[in-house]
PDB file of N, CA and C in Angstrom:
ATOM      1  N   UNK A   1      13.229  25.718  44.807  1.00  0.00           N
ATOM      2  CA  UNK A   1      12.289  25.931  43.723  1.00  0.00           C
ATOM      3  C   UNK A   1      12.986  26.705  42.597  1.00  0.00           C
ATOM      4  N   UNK A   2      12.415  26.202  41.433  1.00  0.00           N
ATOM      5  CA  UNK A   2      13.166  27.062  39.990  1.00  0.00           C
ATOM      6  C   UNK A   2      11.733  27.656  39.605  1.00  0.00           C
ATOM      7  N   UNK A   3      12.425  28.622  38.799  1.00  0.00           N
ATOM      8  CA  UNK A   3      11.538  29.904  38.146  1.00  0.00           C
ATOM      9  C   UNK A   3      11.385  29.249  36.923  1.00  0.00           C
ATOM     10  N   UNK A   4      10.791  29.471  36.126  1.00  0.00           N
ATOM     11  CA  UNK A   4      10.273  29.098  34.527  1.00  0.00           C
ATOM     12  C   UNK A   4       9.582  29.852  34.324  1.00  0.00           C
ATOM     13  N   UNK A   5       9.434  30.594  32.502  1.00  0.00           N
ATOM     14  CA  UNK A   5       9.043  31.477  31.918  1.00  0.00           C
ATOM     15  C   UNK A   5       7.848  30.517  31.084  1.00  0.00           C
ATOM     16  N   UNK A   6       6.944  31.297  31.143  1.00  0.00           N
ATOM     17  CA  UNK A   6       5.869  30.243  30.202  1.00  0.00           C
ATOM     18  C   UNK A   6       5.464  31.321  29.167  1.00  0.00           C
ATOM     19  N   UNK A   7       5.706  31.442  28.010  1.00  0.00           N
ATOM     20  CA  UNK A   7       5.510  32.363  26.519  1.00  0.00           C
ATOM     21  C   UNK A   7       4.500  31.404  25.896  1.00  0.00           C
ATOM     22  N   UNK A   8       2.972  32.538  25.907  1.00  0.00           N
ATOM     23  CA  UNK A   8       2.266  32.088  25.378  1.00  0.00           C
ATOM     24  C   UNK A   8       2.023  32.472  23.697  1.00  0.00           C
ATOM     25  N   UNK A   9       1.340  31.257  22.826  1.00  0.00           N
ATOM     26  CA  UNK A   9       1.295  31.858  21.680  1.00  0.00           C
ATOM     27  C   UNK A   9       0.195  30.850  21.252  1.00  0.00           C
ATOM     28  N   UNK A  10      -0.098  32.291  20.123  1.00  0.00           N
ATOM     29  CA  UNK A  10      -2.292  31.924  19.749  1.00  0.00           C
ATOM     30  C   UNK A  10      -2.068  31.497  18.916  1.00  0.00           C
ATOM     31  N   UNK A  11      -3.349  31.526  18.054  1.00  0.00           N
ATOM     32  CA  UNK A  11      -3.570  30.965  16.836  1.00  0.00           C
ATOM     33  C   UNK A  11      -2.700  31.685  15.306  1.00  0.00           C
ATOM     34  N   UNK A  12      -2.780  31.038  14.379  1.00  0.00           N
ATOM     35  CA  UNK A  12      -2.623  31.861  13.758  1.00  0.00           C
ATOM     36  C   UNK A  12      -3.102  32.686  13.199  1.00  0.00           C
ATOM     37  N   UNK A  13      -1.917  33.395  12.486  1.00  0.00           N
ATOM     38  CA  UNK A  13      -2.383  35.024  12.176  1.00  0.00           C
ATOM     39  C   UNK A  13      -3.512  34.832  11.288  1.00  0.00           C
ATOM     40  N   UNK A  14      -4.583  35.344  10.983  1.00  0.00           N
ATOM     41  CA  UNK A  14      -5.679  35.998  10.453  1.00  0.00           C
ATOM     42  C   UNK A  14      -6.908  34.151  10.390  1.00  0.00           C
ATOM     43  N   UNK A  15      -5.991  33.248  11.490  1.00  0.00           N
ATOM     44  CA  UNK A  15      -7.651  32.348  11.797  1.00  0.00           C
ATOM     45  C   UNK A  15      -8.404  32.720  12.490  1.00  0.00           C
ATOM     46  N   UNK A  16      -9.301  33.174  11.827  1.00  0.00           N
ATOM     47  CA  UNK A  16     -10.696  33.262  12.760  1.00  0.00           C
ATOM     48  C   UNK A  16     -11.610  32.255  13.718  1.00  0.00           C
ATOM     49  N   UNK A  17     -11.404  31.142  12.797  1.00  0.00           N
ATOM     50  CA  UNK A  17     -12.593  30.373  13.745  1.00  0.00           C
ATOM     51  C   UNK A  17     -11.845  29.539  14.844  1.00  0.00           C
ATOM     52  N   UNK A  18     -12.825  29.194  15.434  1.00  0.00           N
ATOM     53  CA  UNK A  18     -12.098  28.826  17.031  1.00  0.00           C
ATOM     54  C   UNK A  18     -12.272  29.439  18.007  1.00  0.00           C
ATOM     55  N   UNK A  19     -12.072  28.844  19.243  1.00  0.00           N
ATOM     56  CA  UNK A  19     -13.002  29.254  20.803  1.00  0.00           C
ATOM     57  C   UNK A  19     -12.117  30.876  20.256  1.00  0.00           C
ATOM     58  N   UNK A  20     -12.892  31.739  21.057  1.00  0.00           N
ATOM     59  CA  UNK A  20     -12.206  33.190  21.153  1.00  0.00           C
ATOM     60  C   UNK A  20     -11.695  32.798  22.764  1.00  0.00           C
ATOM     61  N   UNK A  21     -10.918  34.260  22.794  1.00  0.00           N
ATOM     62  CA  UNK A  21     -10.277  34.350  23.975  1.00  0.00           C
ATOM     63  C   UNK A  21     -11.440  34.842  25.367  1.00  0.00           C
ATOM     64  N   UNK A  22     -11.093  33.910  26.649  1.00  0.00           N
ATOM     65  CA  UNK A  22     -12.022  34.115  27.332  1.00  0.00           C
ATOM     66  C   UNK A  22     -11.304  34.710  29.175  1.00  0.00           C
ATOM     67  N   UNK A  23     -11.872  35.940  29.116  1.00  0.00           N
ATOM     68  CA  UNK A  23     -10.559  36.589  29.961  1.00  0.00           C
ATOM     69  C   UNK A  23     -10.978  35.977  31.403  1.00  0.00           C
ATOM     70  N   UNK A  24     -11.778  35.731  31.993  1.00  0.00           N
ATOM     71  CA  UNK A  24     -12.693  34.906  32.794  1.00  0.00           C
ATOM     72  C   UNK A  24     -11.493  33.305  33.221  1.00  0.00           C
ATOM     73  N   UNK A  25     -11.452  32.856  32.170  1.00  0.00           N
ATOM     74  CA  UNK A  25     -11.148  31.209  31.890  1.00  0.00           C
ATOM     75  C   UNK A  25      -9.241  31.404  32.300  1.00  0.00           C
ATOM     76  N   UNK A  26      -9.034  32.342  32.133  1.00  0.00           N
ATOM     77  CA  UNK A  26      -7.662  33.027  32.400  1.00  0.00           C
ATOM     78  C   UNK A  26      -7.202  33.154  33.829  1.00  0.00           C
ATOM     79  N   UNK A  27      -8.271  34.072  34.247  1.00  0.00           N
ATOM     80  CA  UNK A  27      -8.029  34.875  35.572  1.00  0.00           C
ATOM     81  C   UNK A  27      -8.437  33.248  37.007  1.00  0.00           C
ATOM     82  N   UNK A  28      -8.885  32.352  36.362  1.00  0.00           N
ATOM     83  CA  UNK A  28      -9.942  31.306  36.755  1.00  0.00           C
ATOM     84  C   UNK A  28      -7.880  30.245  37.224  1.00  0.00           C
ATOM     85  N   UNK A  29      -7.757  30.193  35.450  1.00  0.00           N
ATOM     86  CA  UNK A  29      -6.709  29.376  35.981  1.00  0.00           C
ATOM     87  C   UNK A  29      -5.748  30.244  36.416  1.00  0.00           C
ATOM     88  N   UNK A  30      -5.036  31.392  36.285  1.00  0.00           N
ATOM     89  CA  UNK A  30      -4.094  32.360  37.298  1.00  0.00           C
ATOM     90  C   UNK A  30      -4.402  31.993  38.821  1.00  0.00           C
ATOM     91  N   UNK A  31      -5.444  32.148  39.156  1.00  0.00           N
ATOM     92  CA  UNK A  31      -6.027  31.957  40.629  1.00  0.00           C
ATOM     93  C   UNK A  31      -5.510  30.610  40.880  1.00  0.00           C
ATOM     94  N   UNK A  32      -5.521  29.310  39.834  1.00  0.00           N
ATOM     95  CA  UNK A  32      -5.238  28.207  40.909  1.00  0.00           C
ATOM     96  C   UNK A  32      -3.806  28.019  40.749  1.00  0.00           C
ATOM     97  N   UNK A  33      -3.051  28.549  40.636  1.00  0.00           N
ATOM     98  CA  UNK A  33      -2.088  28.215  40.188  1.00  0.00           C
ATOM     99  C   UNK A  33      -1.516  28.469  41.692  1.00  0.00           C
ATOM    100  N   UNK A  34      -2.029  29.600  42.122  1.00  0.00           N
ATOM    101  CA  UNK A  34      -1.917  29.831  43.755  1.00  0.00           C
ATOM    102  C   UNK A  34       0.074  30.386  43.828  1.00  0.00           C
ATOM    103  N   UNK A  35       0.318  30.014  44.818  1.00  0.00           N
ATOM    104  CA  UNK A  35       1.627  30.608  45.461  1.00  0.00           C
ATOM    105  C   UNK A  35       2.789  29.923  44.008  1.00  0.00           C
ATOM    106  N   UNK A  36       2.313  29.122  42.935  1.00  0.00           N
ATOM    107  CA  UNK A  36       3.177  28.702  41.748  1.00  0.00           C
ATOM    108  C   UNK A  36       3.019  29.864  41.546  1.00  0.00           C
ATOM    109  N   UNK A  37       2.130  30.602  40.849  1.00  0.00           N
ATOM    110  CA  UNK A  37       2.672  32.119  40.229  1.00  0.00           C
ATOM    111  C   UNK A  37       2.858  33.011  40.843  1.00  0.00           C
ATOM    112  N   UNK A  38       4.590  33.502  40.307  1.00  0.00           N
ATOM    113  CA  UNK A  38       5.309  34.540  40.405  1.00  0.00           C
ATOM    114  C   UNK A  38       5.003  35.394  40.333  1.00  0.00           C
ATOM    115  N   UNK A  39       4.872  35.578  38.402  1.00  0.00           N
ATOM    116  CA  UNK A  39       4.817  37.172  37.945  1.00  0.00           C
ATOM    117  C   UNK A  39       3.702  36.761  37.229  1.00  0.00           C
ATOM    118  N   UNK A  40       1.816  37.263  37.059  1.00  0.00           N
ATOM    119  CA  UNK A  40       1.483  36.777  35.958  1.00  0.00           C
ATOM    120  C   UNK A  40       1.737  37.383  34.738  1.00  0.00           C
ATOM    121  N   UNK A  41       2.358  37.928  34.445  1.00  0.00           N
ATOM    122  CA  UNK A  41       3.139  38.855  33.652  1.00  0.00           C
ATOM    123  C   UNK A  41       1.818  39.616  32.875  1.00  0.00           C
ATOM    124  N   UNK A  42       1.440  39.359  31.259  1.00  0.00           N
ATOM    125  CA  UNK A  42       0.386  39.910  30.366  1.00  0.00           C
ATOM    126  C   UNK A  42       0.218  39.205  29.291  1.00  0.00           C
ATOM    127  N   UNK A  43      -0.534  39.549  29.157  1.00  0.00           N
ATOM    128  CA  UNK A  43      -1.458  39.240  27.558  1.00  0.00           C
ATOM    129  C   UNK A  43      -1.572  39.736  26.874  1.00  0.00           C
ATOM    130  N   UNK A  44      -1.177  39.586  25.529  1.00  0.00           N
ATOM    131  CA  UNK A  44      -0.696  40.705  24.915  1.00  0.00           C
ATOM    132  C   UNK A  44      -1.721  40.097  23.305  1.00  0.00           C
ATOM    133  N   UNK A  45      -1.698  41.233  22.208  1.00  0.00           N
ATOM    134  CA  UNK A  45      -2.468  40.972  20.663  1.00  0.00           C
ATOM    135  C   UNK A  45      -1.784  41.714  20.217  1.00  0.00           C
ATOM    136  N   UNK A  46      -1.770  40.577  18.757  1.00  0.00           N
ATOM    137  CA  UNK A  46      -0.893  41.590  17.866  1.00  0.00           C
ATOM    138  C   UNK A  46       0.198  41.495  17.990  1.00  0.00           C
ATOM    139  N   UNK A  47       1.777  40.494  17.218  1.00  0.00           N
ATOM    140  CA  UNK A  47       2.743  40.964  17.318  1.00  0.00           C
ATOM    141  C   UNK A  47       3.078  40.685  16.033  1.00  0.00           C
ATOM    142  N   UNK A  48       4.315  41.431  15.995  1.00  0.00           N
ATOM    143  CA  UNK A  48       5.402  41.304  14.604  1.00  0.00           C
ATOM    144  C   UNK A  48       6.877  40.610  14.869  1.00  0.00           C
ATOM    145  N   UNK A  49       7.423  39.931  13.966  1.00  0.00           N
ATOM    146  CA  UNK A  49       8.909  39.357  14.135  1.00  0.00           C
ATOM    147  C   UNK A  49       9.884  40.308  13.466  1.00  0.00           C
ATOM    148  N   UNK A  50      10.726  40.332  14.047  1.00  0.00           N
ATOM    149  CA  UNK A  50      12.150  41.150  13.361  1.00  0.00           C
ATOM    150  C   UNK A  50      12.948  40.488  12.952  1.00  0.00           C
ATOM    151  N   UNK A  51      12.867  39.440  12.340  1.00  0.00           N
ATOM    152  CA  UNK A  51      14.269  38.441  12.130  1.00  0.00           C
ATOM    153  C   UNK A  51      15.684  39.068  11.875  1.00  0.00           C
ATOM    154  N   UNK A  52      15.910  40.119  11.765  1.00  0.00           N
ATOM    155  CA  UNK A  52      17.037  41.202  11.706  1.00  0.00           C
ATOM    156  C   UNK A  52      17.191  42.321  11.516  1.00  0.00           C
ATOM    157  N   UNK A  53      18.345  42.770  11.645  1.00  0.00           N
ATOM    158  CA  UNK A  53      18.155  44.783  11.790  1.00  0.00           C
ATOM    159  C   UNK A  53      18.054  44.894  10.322  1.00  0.00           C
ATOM    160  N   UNK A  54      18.036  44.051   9.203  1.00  0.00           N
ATOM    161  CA  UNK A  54      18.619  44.700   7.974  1.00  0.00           C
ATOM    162  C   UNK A  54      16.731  44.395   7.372  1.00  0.00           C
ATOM    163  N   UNK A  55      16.252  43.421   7.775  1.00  0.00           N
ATOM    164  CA  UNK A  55      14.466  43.575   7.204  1.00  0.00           C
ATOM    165  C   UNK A  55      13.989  44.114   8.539  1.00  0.00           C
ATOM    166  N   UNK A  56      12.404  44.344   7.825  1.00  0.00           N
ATOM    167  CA  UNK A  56      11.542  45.295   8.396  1.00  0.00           C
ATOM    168  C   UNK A  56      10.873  44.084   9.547  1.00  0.00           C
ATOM    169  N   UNK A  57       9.935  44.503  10.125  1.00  0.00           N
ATOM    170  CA  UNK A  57       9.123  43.647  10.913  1.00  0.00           C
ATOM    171  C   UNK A  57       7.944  42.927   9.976  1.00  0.00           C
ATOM    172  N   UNK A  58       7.957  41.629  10.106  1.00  0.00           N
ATOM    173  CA  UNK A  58       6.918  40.964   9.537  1.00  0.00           C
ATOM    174  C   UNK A  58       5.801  39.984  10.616  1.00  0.00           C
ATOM    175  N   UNK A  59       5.006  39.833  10.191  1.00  0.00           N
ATOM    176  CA  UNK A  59       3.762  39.079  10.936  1.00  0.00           C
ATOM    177  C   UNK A  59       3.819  37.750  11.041  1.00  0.00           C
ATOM    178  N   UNK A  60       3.684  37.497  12.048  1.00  0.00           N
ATOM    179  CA  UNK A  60       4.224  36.451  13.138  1.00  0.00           C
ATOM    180  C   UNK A  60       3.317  34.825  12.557  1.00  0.00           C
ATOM    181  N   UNK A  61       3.649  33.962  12.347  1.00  0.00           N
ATOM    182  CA  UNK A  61       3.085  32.558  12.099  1.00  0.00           C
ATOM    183  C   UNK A  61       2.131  32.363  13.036  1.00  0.00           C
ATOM    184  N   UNK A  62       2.656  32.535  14.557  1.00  0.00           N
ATOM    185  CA  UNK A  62       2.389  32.253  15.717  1.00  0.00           C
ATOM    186  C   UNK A  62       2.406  33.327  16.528  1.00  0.00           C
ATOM    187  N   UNK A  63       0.988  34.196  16.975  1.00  0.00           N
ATOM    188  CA  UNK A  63       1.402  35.447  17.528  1.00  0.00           C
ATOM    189  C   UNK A  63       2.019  35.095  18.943  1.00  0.00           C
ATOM    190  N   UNK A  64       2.879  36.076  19.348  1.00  0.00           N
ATOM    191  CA  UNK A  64       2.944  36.142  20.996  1.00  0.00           C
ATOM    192  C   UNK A  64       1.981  36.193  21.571  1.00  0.00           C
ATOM    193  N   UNK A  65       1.119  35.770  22.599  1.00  0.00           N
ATOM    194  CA  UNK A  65       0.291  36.324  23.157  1.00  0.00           C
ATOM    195  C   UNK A  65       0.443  36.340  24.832  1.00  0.00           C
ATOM    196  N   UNK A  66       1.470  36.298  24.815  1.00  0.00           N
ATOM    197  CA  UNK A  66       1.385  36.552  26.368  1.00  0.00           C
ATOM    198  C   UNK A  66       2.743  35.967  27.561  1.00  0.00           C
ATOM    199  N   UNK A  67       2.640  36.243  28.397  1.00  0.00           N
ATOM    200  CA  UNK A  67       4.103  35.541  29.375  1.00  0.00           C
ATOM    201  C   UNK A  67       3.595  35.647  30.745  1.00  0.00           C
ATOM    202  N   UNK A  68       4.042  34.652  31.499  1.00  0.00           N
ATOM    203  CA  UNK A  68       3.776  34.635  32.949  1.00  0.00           C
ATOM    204  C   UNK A  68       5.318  33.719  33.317  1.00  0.00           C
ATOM    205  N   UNK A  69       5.531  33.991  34.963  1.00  0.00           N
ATOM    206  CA  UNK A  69       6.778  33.507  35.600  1.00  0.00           C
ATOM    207  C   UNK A  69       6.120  32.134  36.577  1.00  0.00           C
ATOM    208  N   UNK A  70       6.497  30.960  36.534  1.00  0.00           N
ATOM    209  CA  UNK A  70       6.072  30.323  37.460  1.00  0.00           C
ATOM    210  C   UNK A  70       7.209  29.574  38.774  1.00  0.00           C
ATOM    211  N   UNK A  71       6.443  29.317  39.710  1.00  0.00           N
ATOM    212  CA  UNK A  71       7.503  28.504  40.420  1.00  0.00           C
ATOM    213  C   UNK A  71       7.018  27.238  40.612  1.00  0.00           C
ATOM    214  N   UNK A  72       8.577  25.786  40.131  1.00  0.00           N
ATOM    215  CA  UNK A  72       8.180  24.879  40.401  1.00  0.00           C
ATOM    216  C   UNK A  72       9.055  23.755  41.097  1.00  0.00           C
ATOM    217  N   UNK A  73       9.046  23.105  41.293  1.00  0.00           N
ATOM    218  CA  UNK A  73      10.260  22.013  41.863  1.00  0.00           C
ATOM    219  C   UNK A  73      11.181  21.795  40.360  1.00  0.00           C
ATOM    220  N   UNK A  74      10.804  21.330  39.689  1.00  0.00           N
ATOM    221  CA  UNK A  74      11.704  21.099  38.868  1.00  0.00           C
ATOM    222  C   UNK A  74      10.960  21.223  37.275  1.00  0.00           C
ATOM    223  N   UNK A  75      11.308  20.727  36.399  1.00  0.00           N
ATOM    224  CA  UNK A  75      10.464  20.874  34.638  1.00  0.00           C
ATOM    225  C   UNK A  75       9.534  20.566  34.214  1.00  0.00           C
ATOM    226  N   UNK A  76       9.473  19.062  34.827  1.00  0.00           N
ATOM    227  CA  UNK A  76       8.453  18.314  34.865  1.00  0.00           C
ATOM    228  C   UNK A  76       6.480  18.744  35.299  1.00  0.00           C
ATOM    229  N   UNK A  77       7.064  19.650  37.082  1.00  0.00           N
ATOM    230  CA  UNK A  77       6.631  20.362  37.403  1.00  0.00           C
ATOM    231  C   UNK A  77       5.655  21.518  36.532  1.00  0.00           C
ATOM    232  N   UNK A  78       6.707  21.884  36.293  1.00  0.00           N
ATOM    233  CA  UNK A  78       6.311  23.158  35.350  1.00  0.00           C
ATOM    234  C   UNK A  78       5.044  22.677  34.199  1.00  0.00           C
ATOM    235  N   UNK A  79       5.641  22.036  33.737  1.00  0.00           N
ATOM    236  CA  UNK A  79       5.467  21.481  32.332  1.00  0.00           C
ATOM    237  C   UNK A  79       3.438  20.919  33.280  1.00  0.00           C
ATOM    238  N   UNK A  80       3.452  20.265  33.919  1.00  0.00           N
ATOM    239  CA  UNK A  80       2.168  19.734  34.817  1.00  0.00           C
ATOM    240  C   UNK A  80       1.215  21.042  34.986  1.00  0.00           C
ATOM    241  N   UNK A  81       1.882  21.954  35.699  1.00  0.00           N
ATOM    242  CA  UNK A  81       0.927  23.256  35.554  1.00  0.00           C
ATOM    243  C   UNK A  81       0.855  23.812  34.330  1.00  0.00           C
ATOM    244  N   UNK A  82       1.461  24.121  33.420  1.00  0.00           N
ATOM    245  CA  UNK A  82       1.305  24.145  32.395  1.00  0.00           C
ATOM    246  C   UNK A  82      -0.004  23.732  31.259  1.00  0.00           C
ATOM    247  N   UNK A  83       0.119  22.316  31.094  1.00  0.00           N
ATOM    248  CA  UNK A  83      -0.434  22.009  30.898  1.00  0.00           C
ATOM    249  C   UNK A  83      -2.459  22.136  30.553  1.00  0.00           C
ATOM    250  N   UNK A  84      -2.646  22.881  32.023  1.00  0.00           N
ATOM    251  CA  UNK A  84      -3.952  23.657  32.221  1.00  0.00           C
ATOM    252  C   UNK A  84      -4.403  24.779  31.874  1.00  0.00           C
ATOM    253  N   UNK A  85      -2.878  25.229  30.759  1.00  0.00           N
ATOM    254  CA  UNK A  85      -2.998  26.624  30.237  1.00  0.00           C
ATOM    255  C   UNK A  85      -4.599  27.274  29.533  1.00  0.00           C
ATOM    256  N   UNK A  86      -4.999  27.748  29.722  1.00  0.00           N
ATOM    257  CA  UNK A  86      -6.528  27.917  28.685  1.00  0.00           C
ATOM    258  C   UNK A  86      -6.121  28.253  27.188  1.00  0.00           C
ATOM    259  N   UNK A  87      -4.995  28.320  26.865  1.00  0.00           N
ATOM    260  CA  UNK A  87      -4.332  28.917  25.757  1.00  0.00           C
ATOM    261  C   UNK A  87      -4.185  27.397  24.813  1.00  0.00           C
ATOM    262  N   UNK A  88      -4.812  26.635  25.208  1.00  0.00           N
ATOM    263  CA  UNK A  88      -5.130  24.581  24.380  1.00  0.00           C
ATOM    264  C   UNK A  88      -6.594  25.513  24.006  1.00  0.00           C
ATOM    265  N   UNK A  89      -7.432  25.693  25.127  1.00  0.00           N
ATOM    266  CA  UNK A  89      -8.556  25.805  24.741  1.00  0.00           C
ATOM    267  C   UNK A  89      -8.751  26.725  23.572  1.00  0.00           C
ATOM    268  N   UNK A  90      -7.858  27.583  23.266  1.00  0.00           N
ATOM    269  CA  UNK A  90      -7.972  28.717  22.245  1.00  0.00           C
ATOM    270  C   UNK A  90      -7.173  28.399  21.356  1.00  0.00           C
ATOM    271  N   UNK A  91      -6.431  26.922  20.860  1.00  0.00           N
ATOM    272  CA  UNK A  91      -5.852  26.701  19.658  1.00  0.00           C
ATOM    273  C   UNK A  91      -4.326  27.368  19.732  1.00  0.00           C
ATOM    274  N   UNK A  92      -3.998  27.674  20.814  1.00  0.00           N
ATOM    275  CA  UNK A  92      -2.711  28.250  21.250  1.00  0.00           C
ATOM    276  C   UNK A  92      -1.717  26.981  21.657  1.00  0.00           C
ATOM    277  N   UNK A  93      -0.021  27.629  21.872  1.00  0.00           N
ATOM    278  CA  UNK A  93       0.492  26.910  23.041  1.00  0.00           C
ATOM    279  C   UNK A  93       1.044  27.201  23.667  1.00  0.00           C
ATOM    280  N   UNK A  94       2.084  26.592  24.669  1.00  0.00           N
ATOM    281  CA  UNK A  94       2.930  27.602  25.505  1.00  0.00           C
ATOM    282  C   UNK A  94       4.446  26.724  25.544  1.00  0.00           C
ATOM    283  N   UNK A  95       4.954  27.993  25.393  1.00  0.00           N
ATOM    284  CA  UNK A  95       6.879  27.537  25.707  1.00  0.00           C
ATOM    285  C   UNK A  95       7.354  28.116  26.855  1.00  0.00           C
ATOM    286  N   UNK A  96       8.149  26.516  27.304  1.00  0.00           N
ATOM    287  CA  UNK A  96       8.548  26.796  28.390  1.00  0.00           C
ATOM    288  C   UNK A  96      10.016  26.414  28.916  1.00  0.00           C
ATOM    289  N   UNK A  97      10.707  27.877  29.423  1.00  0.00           N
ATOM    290  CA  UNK A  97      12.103  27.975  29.705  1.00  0.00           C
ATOM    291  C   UNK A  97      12.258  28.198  31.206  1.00  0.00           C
ATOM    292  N   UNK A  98      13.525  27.553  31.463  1.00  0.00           N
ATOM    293  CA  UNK A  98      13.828  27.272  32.770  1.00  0.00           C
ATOM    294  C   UNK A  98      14.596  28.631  33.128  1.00  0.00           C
ATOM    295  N   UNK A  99      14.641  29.507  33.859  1.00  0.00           N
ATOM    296  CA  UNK A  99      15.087  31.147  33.965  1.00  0.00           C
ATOM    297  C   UNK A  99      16.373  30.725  34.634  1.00  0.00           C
ATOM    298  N   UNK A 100      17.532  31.721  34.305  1.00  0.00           N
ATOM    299  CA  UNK A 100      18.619  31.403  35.311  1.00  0.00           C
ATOM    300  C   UNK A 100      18.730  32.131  36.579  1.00  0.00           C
ATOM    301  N   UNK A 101      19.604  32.761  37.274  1.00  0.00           N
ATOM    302  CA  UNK A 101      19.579  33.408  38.412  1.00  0.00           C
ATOM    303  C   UNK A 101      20.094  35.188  37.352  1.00  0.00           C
ATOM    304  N   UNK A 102      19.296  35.940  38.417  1.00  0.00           N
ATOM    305  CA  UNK A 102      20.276  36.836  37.421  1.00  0.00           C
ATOM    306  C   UNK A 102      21.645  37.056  37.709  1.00  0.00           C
ATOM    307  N   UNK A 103      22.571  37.767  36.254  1.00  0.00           N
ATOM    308  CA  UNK A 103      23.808  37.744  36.972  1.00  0.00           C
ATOM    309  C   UNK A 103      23.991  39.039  38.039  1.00  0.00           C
ATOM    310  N   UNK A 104      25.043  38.643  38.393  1.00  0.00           N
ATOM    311  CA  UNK A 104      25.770  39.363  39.481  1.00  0.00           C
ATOM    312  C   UNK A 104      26.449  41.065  39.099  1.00  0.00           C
TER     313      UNK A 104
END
């Protein structure tokens, strides 16, 4: 089994309309995800980008909103659980990276 990082991200910055976030609809799909999730990591509001040390932090297109670790056979996999993210339902999406081993 491979690990994959799933980085969630909301709506954009200052849209209001659209389903709100429903912490329920979350904890609902965490649960089925069953022995696939690793780490459910957090959920997070509110972020800023640093595009470099020399500018300041600016406000994000696409906020972060969140990260969880999953386990799957292979991408495809991933990408299948995925899919059921509740983060569609909230005008969000999710990116997803294949983790390496750590080094040694």
């Amino acid at each position: 089994m491979e690990r994959f990082l799933l980085v969630y991200r909301g709506s954009a910055v200052g849209e209001a309309e659209g389903p709100q976030h429903d912490p329920g609809r979350w904890t609902t799909w965490f649960n089925s995800l069953g022995a696939a999730l690793v780490d459910r990591g957090a959920l997070s509001h509110n972020s800023v980008e640093v595009p470099s040390r020399l500018r300041g932090p600016k406000l994000n297109s696409t906020a972060l909103s969140g990260y969880s670790v999953i386990s799957a056979s292979d991408f495809n996999e991933a990408v299948q659980l995925a899919e059921t993210c509740p983060i569609f339902d909230e005008k969000g999406s999710v990116e997803i990276a294949r983790l390496m081993e750590p080094l040694a």
